[in-house]
Protein backbone atom coordinates (compact mmCIF):
# COMPACT_ATOMS: atom_id res chain seq x y z
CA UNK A 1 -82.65 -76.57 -38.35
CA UNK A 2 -79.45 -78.67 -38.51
CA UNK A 3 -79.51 -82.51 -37.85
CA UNK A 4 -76.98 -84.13 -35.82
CA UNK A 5 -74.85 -87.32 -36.50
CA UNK A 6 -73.97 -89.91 -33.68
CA UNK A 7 -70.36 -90.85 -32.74
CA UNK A 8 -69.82 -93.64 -30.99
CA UNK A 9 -66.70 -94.27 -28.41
CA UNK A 10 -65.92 -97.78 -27.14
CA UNK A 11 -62.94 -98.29 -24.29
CA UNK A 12 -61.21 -100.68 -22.96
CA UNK A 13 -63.49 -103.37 -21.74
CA UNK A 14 -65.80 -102.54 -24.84
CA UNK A 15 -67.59 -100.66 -22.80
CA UNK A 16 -69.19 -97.21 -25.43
CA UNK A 17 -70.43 -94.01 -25.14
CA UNK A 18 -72.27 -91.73 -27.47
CA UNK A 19 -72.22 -88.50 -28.78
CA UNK A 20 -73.65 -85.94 -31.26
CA UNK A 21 -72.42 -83.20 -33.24
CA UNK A 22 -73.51 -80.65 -35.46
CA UNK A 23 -73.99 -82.59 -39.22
CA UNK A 24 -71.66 -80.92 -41.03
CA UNK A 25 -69.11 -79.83 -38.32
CA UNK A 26 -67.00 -82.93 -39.37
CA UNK A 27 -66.92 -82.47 -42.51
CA UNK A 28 -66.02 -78.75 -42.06
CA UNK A 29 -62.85 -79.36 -39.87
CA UNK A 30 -61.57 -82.39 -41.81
CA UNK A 31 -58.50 -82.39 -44.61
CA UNK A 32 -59.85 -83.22 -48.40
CA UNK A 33 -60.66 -86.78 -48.20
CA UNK A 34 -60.26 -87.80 -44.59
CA UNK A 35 -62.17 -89.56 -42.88
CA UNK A 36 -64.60 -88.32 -40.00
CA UNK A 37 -64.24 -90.82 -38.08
CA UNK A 38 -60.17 -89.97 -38.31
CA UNK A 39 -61.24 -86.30 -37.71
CA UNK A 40 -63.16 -87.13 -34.50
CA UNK A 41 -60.26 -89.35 -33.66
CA UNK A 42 -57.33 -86.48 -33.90
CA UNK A 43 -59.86 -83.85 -31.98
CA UNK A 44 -60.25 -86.37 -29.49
CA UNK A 45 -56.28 -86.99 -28.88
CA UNK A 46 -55.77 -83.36 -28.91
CA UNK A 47 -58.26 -82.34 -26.73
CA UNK A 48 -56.62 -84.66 -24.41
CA UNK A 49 -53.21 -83.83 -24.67
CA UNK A 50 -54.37 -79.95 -24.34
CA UNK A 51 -56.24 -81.10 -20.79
CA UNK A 52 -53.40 -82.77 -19.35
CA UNK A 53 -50.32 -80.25 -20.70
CA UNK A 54 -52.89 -77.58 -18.71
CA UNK A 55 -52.75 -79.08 -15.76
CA UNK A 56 -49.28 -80.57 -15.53
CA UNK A 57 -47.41 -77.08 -16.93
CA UNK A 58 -50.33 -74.21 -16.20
CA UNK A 59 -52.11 -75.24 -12.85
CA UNK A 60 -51.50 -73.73 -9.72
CA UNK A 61 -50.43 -75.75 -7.08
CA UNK A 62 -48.81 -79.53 -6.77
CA UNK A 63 -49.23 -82.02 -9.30
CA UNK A 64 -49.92 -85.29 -8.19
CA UNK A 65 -46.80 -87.30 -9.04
CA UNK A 66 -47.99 -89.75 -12.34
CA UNK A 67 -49.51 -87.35 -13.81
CA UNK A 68 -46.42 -85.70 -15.15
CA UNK A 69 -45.14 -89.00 -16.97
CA UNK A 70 -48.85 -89.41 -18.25
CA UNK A 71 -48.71 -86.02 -19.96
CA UNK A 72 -45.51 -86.95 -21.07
CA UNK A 73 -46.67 -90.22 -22.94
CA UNK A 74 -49.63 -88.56 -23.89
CA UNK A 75 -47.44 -85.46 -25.94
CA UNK A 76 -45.55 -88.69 -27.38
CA UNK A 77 -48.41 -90.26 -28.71
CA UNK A 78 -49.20 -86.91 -30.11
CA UNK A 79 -46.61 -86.55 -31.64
CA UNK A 80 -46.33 -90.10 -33.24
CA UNK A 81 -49.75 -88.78 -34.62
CA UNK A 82 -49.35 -85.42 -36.31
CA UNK A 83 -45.83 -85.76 -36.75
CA UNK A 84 -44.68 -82.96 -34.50
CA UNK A 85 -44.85 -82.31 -31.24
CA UNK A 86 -47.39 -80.64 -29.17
CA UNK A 87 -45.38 -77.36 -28.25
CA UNK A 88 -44.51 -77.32 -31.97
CA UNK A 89 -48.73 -77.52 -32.71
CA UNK A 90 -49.29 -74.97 -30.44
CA UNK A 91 -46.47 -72.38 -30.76
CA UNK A 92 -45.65 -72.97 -27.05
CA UNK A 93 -43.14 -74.65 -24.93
CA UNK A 94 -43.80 -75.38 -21.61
């Protein structure tokens, strides 16, 4: 049986949240020597970005109107974080 490990996720207004994962899974998707809370971090940001490039450029139907530029600071920040951009990551452009 595999144990789990707790993440915790605090917002603005300090309020938190909890999670588990797999023990190990971490450690499995990190880069020698990173940290997993940096892993959990970049997982987090991407899963993100991937939600809100789906709906802005892949959804059928209107977009409501701020969530365009949110997707749009959302790829920046990814990029300022891995260095590329998201369509680069991904092999995609819009």
């Amino acid at each position: 049986m595999v144990d789990t490990e707790t993440y915790t996720v605090m917002g603005p207004g300090d309020e938190t949240d909890e999670f588990e994962l797999p023990e190990g899974l971490v450690d499995i998707l990190a880069e020698q020597g990173e940290r997993p809370s940096t892993v959990v971090a970049e997982i987090t940001l991407l899963a993100f970005v991937q939600r809100s490039h789906a709906m802005v450029h892949h959804a059928d139907g209107e977009v409501p109107g701020d969530l365009e530029a949110i997707n749009q600071k959302a790829e920046e920040l990814f990029e300022e974080r891995f260095g590329m951009s998201f369509a680069e990551a991904t092999g995609h452009d819009h």
